[in-house]
Protein backbone atom coordinates (compact mmCIF):
# COMPACT_ATOMS: atom_id res chain seq x y z
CA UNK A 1 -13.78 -4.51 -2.16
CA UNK A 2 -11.60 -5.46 0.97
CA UNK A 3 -9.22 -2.98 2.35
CA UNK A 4 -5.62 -4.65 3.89
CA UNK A 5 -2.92 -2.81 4.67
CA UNK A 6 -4.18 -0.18 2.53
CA UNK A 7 -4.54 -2.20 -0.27
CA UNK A 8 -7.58 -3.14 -2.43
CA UNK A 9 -8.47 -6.30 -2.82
CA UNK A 10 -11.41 -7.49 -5.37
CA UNK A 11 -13.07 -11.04 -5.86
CA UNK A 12 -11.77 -12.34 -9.15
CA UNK A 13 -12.93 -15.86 -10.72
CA UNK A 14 -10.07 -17.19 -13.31
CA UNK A 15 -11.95 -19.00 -15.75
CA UNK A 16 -15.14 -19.83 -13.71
CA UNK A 17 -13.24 -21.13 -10.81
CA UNK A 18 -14.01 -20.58 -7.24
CA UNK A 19 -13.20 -16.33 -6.55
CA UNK A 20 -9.62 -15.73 -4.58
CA UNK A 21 -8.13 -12.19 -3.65
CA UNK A 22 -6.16 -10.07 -6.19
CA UNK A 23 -4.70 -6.84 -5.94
CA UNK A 24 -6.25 -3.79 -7.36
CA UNK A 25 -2.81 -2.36 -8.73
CA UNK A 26 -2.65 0.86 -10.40
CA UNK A 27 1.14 0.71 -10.56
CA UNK A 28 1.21 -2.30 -12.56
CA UNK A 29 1.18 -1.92 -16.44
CA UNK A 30 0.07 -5.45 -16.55
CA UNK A 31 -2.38 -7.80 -15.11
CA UNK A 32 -0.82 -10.72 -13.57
CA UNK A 33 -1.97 -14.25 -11.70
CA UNK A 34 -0.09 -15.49 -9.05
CA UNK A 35 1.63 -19.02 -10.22
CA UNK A 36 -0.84 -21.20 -7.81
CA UNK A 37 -3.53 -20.45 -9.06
CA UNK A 38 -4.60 -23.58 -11.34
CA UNK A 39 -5.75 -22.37 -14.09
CA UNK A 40 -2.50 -19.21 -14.82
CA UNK A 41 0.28 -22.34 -14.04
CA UNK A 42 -1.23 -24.49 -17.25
CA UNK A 43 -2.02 -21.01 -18.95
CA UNK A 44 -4.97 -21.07 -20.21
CA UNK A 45 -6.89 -18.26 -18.18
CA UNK A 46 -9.04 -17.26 -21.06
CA UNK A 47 -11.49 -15.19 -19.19
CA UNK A 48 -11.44 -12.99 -15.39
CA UNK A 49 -14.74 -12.30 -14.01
CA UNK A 50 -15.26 -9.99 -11.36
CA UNK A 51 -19.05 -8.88 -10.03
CA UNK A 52 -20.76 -8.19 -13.12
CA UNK A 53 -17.53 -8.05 -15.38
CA UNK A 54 -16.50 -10.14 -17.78
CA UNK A 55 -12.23 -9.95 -19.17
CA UNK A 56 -12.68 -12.16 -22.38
CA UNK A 57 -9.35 -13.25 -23.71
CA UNK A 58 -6.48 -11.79 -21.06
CA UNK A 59 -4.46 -14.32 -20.79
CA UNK A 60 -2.03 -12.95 -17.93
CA UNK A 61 1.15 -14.20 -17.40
CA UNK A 62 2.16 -15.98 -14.20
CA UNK A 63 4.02 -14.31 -11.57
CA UNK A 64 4.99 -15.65 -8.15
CA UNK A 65 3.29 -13.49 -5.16
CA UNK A 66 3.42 -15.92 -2.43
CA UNK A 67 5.95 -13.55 -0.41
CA UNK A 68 3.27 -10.79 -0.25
CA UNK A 69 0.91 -12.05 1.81
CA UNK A 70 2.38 -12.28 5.41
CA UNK A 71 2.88 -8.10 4.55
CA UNK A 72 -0.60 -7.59 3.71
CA UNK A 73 -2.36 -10.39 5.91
CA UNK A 74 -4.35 -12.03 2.49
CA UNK A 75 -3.23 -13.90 0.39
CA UNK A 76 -2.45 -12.23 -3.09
CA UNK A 77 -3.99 -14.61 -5.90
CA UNK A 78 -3.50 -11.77 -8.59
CA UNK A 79 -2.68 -8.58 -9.72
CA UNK A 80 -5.60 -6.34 -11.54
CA UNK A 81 -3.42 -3.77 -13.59
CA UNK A 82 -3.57 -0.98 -16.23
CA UNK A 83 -4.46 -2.62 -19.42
CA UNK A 84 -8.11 -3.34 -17.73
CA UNK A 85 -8.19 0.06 -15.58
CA UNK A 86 -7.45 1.75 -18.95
CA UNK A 87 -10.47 0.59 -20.44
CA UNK A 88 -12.76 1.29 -17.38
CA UNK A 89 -13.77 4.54 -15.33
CA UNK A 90 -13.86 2.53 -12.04
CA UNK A 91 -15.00 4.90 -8.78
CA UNK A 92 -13.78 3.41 -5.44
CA UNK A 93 -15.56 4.32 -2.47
CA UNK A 94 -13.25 3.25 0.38
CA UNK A 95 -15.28 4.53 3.47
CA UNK A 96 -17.76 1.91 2.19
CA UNK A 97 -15.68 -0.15 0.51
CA UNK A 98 -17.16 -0.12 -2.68
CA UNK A 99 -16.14 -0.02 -6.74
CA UNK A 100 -18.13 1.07 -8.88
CA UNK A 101 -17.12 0.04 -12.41
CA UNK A 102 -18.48 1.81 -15.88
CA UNK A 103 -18.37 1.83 -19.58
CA UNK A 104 -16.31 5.37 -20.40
CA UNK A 105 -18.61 6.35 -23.18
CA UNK A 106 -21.56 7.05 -21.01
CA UNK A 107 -20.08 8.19 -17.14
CA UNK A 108 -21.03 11.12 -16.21
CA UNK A 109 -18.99 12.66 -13.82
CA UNK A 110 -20.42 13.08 -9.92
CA UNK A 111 -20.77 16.89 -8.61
CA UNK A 112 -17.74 18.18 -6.36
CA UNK A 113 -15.20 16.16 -7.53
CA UNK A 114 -11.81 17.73 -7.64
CA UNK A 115 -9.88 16.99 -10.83
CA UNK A 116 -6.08 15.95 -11.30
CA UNK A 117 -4.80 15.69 -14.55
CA UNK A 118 -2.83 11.84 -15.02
CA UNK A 119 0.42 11.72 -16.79
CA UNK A 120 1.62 8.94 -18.01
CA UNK A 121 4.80 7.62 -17.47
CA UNK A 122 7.03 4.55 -18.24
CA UNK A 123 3.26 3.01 -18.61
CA UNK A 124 2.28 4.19 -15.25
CA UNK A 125 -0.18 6.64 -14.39
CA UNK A 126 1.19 9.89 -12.32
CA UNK A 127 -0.67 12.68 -10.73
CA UNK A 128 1.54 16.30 -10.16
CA UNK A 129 1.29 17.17 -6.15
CA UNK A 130 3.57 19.47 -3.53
CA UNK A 131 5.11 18.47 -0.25
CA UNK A 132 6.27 20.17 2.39
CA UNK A 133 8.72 18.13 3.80
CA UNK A 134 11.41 19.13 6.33
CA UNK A 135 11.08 22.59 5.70
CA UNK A 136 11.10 22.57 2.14
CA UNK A 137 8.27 22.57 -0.34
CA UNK A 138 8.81 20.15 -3.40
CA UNK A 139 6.80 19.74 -6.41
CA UNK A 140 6.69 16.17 -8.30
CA UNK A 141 5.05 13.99 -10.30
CA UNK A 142 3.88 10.91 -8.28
CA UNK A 143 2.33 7.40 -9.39
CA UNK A 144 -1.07 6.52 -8.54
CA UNK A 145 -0.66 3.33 -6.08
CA UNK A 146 -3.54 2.03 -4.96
CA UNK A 147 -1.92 -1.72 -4.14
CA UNK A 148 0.72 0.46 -1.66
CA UNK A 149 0.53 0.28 2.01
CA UNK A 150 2.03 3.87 2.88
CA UNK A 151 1.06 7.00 2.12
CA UNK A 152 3.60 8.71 0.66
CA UNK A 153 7.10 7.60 -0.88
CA UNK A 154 9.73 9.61 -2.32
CA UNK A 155 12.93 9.32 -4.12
CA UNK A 156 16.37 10.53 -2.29
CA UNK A 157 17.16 11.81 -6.21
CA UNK A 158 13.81 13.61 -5.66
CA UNK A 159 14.58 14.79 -2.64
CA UNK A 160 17.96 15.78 -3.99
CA UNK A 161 21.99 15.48 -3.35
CA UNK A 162 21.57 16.70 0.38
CA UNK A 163 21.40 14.15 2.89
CA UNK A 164 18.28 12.40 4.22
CA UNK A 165 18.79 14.07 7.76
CA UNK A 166 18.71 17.60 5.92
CA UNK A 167 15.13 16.86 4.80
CA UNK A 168 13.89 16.11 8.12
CA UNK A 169 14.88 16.30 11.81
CA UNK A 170 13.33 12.40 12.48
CA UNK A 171 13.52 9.30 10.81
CA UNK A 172 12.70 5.44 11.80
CA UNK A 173 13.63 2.50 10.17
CA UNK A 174 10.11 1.09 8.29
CA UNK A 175 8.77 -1.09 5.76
CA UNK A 176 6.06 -0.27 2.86
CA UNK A 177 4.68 -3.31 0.35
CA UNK A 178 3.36 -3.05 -2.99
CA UNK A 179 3.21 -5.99 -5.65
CA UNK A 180 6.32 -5.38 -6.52
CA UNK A 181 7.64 -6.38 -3.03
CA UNK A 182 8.39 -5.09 0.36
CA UNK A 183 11.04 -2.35 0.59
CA UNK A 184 12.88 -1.06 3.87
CA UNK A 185 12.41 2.57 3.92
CA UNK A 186 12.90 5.47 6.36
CA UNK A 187 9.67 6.86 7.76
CA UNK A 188 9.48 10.59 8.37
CA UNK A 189 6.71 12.74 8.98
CA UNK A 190 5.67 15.70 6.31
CA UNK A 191 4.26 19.19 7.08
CA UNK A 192 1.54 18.35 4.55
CA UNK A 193 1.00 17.16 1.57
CA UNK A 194 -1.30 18.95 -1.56
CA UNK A 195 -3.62 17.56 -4.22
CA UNK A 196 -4.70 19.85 -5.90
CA UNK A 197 -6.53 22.45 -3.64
CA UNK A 198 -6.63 19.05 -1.05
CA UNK A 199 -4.22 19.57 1.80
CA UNK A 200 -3.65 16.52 3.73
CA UNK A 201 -1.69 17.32 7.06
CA UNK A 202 1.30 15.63 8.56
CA UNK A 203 1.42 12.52 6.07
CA UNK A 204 4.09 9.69 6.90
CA UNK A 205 6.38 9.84 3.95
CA UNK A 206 8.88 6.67 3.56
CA UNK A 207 12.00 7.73 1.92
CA UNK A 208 13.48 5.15 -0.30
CA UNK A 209 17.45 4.89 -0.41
CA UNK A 210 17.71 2.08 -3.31
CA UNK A 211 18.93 3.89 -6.48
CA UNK A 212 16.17 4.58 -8.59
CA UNK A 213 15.22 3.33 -12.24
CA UNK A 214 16.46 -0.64 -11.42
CA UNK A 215 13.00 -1.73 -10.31
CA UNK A 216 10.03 -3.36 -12.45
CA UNK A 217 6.92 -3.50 -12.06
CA UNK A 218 4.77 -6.98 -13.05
CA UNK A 219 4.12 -5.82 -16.12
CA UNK A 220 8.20 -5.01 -16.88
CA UNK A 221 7.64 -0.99 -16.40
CA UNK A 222 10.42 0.99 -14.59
CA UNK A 223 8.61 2.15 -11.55
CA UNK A 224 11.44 4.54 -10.51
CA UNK A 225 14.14 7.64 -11.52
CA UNK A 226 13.93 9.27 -14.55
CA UNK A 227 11.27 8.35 -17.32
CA UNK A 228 10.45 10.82 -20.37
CA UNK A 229 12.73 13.89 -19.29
CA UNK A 230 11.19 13.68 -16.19
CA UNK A 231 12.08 12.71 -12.75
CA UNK A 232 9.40 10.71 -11.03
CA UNK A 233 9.19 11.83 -7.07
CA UNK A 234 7.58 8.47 -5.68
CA UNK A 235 4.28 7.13 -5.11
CA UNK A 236 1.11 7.92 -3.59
CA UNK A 237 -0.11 5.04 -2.13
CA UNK A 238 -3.73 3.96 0.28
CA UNK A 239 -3.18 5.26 3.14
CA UNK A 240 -3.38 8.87 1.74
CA UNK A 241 -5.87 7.48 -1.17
CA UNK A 242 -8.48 6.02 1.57
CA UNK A 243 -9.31 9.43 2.95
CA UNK A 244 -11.10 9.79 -0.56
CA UNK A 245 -14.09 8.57 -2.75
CA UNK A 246 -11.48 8.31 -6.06
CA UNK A 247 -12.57 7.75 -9.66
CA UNK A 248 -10.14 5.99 -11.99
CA UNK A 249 -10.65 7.86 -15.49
CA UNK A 250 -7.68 6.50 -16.95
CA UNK A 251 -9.77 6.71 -20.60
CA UNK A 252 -9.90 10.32 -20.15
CA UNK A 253 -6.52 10.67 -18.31
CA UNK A 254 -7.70 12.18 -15.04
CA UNK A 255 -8.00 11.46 -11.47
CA UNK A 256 -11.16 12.41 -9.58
CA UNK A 257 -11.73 12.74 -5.67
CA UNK A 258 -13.08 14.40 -2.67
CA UNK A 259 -12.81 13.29 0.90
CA UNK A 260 -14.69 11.05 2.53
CA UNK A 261 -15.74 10.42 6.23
CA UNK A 262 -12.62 9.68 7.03
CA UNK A 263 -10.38 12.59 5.83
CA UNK A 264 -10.55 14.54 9.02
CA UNK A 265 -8.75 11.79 11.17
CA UNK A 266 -4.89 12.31 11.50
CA UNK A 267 -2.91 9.79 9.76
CA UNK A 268 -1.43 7.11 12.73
CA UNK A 269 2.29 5.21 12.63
CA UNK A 270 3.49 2.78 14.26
CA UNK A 271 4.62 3.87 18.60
CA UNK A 272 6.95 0.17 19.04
CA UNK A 273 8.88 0.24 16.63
CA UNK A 274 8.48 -3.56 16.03
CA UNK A 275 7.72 -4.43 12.07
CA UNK A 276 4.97 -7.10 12.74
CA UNK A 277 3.89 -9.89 9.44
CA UNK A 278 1.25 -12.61 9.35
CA UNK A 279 2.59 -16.10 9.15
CA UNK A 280 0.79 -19.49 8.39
CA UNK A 281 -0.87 -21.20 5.70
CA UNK A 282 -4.18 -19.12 6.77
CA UNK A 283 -2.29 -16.15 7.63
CA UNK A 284 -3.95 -16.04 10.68
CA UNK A 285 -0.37 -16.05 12.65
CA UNK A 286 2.05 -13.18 14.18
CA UNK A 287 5.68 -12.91 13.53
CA UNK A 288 8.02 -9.78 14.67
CA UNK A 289 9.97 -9.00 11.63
CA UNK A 290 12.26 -6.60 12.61
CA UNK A 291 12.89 -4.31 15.93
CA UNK A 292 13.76 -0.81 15.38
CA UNK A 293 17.10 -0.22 17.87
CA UNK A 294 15.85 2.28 21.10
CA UNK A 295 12.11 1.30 20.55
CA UNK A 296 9.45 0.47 23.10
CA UNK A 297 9.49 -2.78 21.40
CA UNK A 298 13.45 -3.28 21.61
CA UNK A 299 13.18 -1.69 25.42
CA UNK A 300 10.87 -4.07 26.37
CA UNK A 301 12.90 -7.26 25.11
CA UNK A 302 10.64 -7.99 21.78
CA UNK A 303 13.17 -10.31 19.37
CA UNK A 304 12.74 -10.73 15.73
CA UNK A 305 11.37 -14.58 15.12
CA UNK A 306 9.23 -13.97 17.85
CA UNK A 307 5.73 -15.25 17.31
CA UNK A 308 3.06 -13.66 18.60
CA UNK A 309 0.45 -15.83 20.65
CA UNK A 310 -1.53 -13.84 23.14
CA UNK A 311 -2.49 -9.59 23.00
CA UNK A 312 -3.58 -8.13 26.29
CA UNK A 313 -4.82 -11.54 27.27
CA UNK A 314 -6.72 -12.09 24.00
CA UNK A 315 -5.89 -14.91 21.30
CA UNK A 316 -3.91 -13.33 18.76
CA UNK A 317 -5.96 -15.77 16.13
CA UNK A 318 -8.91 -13.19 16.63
CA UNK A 319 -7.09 -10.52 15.77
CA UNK A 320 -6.59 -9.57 11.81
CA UNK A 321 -2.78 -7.80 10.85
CA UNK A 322 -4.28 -4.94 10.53
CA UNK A 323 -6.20 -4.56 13.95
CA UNK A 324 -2.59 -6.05 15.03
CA UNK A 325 -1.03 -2.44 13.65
CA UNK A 326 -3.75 -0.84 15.04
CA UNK A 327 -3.24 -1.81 18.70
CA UNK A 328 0.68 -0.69 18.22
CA UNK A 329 -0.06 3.09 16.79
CA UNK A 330 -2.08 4.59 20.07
CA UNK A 331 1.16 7.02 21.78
CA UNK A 332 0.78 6.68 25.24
CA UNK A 333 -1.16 2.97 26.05
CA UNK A 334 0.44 0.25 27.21
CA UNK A 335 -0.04 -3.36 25.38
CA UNK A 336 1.11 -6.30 26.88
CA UNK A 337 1.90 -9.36 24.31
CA UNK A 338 2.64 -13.36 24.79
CA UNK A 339 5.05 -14.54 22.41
CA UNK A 340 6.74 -17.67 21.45
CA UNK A 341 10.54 -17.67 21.55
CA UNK A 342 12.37 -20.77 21.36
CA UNK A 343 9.67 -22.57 22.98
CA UNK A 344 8.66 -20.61 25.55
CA UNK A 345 6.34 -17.94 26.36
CA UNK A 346 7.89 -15.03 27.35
CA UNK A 347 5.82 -11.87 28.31
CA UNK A 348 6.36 -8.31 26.49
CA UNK A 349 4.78 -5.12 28.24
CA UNK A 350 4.85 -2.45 25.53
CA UNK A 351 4.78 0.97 26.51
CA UNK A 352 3.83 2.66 22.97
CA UNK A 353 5.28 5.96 22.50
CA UNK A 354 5.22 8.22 19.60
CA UNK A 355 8.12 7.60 17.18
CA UNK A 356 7.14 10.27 14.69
């Protein structure tokens, strides 16, 4: 699998055709194929085949995801959802990026793998888990994301009448992306955040301030408020799910993980304050999307429109969105960027500085 944005991304063929990217999306009820792709616009994709998988008869329905790309930095061909993940125990290694996919009749679970319990709701799968967030500890129940970019995002109903600034002392403007779209959010930093006896420390949580309940997923599932009785909290999304080996048992309703390599590394946000998306037919541009007001980015002149051309006297074209993000999350260095503005170059020293 390839790993963007904290995404997954698998090599599916539609009906023997040449293998594109789609989505590995746990918060979709449905499997879906983008509208370009040939064979979904004159539907007739009969068959999916991943490595060593064959989906006989699917026949997904065609979706437009064409505006999710420059947010990731790939190209989303498709969306891999829960009617195939239910019938599948699929273990995803991300430190080696990895899936392992198996009949559920004959897994056998790996040793030390810690077990959640999935509850399903509106069609989605939802694991229970505690934050500590602003000085208050809240238990929820939380959907499964693996196609999210962020770690962590919550509800205001979850978080409850009080204002935002009640549950935290900082906030910056953000953006998080999932196949249902991008979403402005307000980034905060947690105390922690527990799965089961897992505590992950100071998580970025994105607080959502649309009302909740009047989103769909792809596969026409609410994907937020109140489903079953129950208030759903948020999502858990790949930037927390990475710092895991995870197993999928959606057959036997349960979540398995245990950290990998990369669990002991603190969890990194953005230090300019500039929301940065690929641009191009190849993706293989840099556009400033947005400047966050009292930023390095916004103190050093950076515009929104700007395209990015050079980084610390480097091509941008070498660079991938994600080692783009990269470069902006080190508090403390200094990056200085060439962009295009009206026709001109115009230089940008960025002096990064820690936002959250």
């Amino acid at each position: 699998m390839e790993i963007a944005s904290n995404a997954i991304f698998v090599a599916v063929q539609v009906n023997q055709g040449q293998p594109s990217d789609w989505l590995l999306d746990t918060a979709s009820a449905q499997t879906v194929a983008d509208q370009a792709v040939p064979a979904a616009a004159s539907q007739v994709a009969s068959a999916l085949s991943l490595p060593g998988l064959a989906i006989l008869g699917l026949n997904p329905p065609a979706h437009s995801f064409e505006s999710l790309g420059p947010w990731y930095g790939v190209r989303v061909n498709g969306v891999i959802g829960d009617d195939v993940l239910t019938q599948l125990v699929a273990e995803l290694d991300y430190s080696r990026r990895s899936i392992e996919l198996y009949d559920p009749r004959s897994y056998h679970v790996p040793p030390h793998l810690q077990k959640l319990e999935i509850r399903w709701e509106g069609g989605l799968p939802t694991v229970s888990a505690k934050l500590r967030l602003g000085g208050r500890t809240l238990d929820g129940e939380f959907v499964v994301n693996t196609a999210a970019s962020g770690g962590i995002l919550v509800t205001k109903e979850f978080l409850g009448s009080s204002r935002v600034a009640s549950a935290t002392s900082q906030t910056v403007p953000g953006t998080v992306v999932g196949a249902g779209g991008e979403r402005a959010v307000l980034l905060a930093r947690a105390e922690w955040l527990d799965l089961g006896p897992v505590r992950i420390l100071e998580p970025v949580v994105a607080i959502d301030s649309s009302q909740p309940g009047r989103e769909t997923n792809e596969g026409g599932e609410r994907t937020g408020g109140e489903k079953a009785g129950r208030v759903i909290a948020g999502w858990i999304g790949g930037e927390i799910l990475r710092k895991f080996r995870v197993v999928l048992d959606f057959p036997a309703d349960r979540l398995l993980f245990a950290p990998n390599r990369d669990f002991v590394f603190p969890i990194k946000a953005d230090a300019s304050g500039a929301t940065i998306r690929a641009t191009g037919t190849s993706l293989g541009g840099f556009e400033v999307a947005g400047v966050s007001s009292g930023s390095p980015a916004a103190e050093a002149g950076l515009l929104p429109g700007d395209r990015i051309a050079v980084i610390d006297s480097e091509p941008a074209s070498d660079f991938t969105l994600d080692q783009l993000r990269e470069f902006l999350s080190k508090p403390g260095d200094s990056v200085v960027l060439s962009v295009l503005r009206s026709g001109h170059r115009v230089r940008i020293d960025l002096h990064l500085k820690r936002l959250l």
